[in-house]
C-alpha atoms as a PDB file:
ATOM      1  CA  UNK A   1     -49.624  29.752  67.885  1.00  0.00           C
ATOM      2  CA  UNK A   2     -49.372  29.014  64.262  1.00  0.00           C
ATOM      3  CA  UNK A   3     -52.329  27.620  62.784  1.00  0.00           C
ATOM      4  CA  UNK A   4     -50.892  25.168  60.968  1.00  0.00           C
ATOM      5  CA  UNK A   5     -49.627  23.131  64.212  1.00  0.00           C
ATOM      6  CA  UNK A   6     -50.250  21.779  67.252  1.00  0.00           C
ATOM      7  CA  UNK A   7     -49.525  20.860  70.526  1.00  0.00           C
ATOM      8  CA  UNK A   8     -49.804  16.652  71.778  1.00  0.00           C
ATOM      9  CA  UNK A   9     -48.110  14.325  73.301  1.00  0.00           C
ATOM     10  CA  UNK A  10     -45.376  12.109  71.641  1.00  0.00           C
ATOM     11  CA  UNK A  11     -42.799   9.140  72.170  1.00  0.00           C
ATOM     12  CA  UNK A  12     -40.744  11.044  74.280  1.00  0.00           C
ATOM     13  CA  UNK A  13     -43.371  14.015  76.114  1.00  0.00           C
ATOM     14  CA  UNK A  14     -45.160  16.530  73.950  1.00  0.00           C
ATOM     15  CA  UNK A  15     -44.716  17.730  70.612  1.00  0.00           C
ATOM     16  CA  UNK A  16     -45.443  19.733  67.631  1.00  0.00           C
ATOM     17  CA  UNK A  17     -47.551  18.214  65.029  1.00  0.00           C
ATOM     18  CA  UNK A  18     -49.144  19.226  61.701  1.00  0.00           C
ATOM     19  CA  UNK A  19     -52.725  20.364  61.836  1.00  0.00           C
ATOM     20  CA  UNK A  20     -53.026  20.244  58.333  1.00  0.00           C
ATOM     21  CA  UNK A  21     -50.751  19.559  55.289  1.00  0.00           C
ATOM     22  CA  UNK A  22     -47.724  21.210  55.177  1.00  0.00           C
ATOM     23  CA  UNK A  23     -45.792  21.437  51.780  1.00  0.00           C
ATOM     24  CA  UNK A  24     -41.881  21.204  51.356  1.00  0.00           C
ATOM     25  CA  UNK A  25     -40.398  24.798  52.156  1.00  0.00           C
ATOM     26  CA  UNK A  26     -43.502  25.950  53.983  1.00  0.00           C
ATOM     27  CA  UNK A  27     -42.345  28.275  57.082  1.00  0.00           C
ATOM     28  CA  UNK A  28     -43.470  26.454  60.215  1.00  0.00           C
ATOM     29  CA  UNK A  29     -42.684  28.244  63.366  1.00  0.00           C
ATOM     30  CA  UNK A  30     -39.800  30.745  63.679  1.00  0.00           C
ATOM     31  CA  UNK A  31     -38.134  30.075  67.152  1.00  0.00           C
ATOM     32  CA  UNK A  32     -37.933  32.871  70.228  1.00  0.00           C
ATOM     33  CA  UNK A  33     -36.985  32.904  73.234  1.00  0.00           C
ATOM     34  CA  UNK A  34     -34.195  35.031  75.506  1.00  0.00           C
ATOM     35  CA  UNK A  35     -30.343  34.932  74.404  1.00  0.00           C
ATOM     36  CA  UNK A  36     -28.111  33.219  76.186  1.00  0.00           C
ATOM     37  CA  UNK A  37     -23.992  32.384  76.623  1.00  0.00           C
ATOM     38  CA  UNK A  38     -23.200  28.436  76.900  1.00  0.00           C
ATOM     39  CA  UNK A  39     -22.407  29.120  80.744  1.00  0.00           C
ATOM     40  CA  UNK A  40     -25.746  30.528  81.130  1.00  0.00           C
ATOM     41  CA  UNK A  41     -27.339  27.405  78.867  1.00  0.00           C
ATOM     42  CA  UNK A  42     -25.307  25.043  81.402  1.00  0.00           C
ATOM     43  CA  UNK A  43     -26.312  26.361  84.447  1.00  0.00           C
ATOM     44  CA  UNK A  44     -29.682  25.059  83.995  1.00  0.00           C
ATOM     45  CA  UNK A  45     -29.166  21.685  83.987  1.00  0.00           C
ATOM     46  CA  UNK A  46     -31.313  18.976  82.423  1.00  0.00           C
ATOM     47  CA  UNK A  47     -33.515  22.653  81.026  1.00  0.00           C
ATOM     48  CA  UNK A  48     -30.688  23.171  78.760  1.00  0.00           C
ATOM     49  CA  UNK A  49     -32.170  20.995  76.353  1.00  0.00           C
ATOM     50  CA  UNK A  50     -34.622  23.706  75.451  1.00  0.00           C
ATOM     51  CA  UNK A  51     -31.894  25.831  74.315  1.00  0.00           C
ATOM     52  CA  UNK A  52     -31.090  26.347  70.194  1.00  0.00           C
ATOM     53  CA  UNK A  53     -27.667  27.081  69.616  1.00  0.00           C
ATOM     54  CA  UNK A  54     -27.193  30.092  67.175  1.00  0.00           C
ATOM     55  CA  UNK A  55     -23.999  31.022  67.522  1.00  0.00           C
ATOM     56  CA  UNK A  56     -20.268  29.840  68.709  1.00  0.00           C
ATOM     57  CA  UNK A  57     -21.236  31.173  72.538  1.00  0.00           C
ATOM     58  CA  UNK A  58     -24.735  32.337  71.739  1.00  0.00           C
ATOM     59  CA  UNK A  59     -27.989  30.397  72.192  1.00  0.00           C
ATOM     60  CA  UNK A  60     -31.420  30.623  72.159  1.00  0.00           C
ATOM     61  CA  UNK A  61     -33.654  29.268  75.639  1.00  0.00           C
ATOM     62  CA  UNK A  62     -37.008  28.607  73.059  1.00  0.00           C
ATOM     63  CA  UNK A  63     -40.297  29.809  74.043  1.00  0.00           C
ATOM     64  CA  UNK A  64     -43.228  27.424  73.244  1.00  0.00           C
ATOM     65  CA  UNK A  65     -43.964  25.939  71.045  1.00  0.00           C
ATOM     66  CA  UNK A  66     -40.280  26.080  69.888  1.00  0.00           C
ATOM     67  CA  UNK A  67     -39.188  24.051  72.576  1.00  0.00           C
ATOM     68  CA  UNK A  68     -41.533  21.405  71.935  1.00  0.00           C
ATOM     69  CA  UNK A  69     -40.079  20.801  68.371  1.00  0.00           C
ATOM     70  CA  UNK A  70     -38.709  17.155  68.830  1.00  0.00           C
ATOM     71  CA  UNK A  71     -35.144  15.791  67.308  1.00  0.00           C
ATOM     72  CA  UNK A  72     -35.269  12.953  64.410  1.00  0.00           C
ATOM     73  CA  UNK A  73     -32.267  11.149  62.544  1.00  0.00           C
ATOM     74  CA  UNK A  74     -34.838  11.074  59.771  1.00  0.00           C
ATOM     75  CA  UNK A  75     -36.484  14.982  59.904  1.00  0.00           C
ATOM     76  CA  UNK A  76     -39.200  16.473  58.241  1.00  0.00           C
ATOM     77  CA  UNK A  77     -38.213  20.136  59.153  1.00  0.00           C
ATOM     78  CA  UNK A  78     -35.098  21.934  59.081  1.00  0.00           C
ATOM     79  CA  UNK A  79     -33.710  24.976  60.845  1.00  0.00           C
ATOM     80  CA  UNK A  80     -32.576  27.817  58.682  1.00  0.00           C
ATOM     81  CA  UNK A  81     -31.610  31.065  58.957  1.00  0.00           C
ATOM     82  CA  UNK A  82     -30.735  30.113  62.259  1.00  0.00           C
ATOM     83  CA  UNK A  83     -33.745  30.698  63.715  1.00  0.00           C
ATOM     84  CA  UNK A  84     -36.945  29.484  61.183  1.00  0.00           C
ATOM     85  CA  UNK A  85     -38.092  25.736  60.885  1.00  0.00           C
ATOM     86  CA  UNK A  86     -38.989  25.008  58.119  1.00  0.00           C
ATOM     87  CA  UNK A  87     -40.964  21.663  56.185  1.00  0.00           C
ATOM     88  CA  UNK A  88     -38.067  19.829  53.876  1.00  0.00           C
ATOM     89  CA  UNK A  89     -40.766  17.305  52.515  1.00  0.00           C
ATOM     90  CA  UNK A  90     -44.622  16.978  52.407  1.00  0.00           C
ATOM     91  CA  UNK A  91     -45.592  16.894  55.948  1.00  0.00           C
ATOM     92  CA  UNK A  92     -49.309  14.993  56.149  1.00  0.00           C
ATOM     93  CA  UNK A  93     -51.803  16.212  59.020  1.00  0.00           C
ATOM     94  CA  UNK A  94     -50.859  14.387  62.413  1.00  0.00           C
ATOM     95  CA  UNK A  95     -47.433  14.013  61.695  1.00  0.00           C
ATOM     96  CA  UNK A  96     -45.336  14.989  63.913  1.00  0.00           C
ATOM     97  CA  UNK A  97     -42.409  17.562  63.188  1.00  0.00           C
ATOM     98  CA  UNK A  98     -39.404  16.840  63.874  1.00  0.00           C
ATOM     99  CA  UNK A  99     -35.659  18.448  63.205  1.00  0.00           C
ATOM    100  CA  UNK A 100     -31.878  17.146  63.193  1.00  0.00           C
ATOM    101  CA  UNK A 101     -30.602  18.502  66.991  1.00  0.00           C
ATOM    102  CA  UNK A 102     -27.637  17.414  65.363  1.00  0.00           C
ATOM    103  CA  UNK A 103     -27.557  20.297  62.708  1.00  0.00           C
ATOM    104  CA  UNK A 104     -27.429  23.012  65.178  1.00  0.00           C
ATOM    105  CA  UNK A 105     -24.999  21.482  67.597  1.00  0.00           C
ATOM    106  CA  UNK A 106     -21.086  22.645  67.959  1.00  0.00           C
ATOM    107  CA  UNK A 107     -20.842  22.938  71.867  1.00  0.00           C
ATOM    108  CA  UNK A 108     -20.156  18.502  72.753  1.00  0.00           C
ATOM    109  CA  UNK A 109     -23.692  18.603  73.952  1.00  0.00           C
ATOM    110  CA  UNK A 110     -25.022  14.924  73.591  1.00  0.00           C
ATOM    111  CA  UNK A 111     -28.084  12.865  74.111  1.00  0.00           C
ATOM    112  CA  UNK A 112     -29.537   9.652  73.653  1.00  0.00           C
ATOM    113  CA  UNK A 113     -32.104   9.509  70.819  1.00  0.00           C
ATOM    114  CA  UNK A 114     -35.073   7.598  70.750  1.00  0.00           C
ATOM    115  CA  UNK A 115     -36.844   8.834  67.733  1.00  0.00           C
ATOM    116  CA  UNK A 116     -37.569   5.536  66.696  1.00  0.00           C
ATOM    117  CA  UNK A 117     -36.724   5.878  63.379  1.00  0.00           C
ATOM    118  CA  UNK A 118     -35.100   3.210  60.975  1.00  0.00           C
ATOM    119  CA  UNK A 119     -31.902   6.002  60.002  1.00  0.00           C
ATOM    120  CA  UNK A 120     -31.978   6.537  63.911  1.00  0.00           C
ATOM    121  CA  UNK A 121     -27.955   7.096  65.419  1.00  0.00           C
ATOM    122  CA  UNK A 122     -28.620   5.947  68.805  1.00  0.00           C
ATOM    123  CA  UNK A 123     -27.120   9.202  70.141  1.00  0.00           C
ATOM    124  CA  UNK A 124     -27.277  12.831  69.266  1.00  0.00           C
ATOM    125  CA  UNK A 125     -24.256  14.528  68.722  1.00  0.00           C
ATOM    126  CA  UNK A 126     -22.149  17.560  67.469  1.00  0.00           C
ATOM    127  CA  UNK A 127     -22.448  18.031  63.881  1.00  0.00           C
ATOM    128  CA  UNK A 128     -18.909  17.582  63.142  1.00  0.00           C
ATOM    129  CA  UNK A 129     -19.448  13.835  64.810  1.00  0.00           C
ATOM    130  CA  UNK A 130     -22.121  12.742  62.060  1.00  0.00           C
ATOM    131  CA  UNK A 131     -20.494  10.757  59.333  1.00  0.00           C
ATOM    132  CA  UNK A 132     -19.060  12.859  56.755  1.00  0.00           C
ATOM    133  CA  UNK A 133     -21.693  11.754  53.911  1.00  0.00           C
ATOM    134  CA  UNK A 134     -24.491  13.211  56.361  1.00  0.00           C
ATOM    135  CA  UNK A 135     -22.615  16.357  57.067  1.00  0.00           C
ATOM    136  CA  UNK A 136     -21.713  16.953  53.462  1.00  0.00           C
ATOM    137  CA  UNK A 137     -26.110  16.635  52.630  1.00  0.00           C
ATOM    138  CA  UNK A 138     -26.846  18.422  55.236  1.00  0.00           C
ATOM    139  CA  UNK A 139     -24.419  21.056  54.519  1.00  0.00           C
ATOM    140  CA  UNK A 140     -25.274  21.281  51.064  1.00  0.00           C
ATOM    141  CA  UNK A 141     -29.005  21.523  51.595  1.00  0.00           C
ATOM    142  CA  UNK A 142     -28.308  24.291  53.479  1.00  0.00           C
ATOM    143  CA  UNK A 143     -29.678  22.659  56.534  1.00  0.00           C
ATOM    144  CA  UNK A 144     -26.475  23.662  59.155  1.00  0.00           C
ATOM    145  CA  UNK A 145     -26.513  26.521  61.088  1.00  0.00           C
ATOM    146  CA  UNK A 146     -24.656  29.551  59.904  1.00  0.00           C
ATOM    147  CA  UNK A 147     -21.545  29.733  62.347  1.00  0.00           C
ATOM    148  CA  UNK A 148     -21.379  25.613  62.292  1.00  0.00           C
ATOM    149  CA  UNK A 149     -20.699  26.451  58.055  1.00  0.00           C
ATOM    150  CA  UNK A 150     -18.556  29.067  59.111  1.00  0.00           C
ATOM    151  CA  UNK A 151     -16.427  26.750  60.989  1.00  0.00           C
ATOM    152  CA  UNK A 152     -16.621  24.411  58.110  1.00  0.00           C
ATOM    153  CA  UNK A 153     -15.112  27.129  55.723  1.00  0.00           C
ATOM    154  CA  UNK A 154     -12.558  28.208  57.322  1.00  0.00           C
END
């Protein structure tokens, strides 16, 4: 594992916290796992949650610790690259890191969110369901994944 992070429980199961400090634009983890189609992701149920969409019809099921990475409407990480989380602020030691589900979702997937915090949506949904101001940061951070700015575009 990377020895920056670590493995505890959280508000809602385990998680991936900071060991130490990690600085804004530090490389955190850089998810793995098997490739799979949306059919594949939906045949397995409530474990489809531990897949990372990457594409229109292609996904990642994560390995650990990439699975454990928990959603926020308020992150400290980002996904770039499609496949690398990354810090987007000053992350202190304990903290737990967290990304935007939202920011990697196309497919209608949703979920209730109880991340707790005070920006929190009440539900996780595709990007293109976020309210335009959100999209538009998000997009111009360059925190989207590739194919969901692709769609965007064109």
């Amino acid at each position: 594992m990377t020895p920056h992070i670590y493995v505890a429980d959280s508000n809602v199961g385990r998680g991936l916290f900071a060991r130490q400090q990690i600085s804004a634009g530090t490389a955190i983890l850089q998810f793995t796992g098997p490739r799979l189609t949306l059919n594949e992701v939906r045949a397995k149920g409530a474990a489809a949650a531990n897949a990372l969409q990457v594409g229109i019809d292609r996904y990642l099921y994560l390995d650990e610790p990439g699975r454990l990475v928990n959603h926020s409407c308020s992150p400290n990480a980002a996904v770039i690259n499609d496949t690398l989380l990354v810090a987007i602020r000053q992350i202190e030691p304990d903290d737990e890191i967290r990304f935007d589900y939202s920011t990697t979702i196309s497919d209608g997937w949703t979920m209730p969110c109880l991340c707790g915090s005070a920006e929190c949506r009440g539900l996780i949904v595709a990007f293109q369901l976020l309210p335009e101001p959100l999209r538009r940061r998000y997009a111009l951070l360059g925190h989207v994944q590739r194919f969901i700015r692709e769609q965007i575009e064109a």
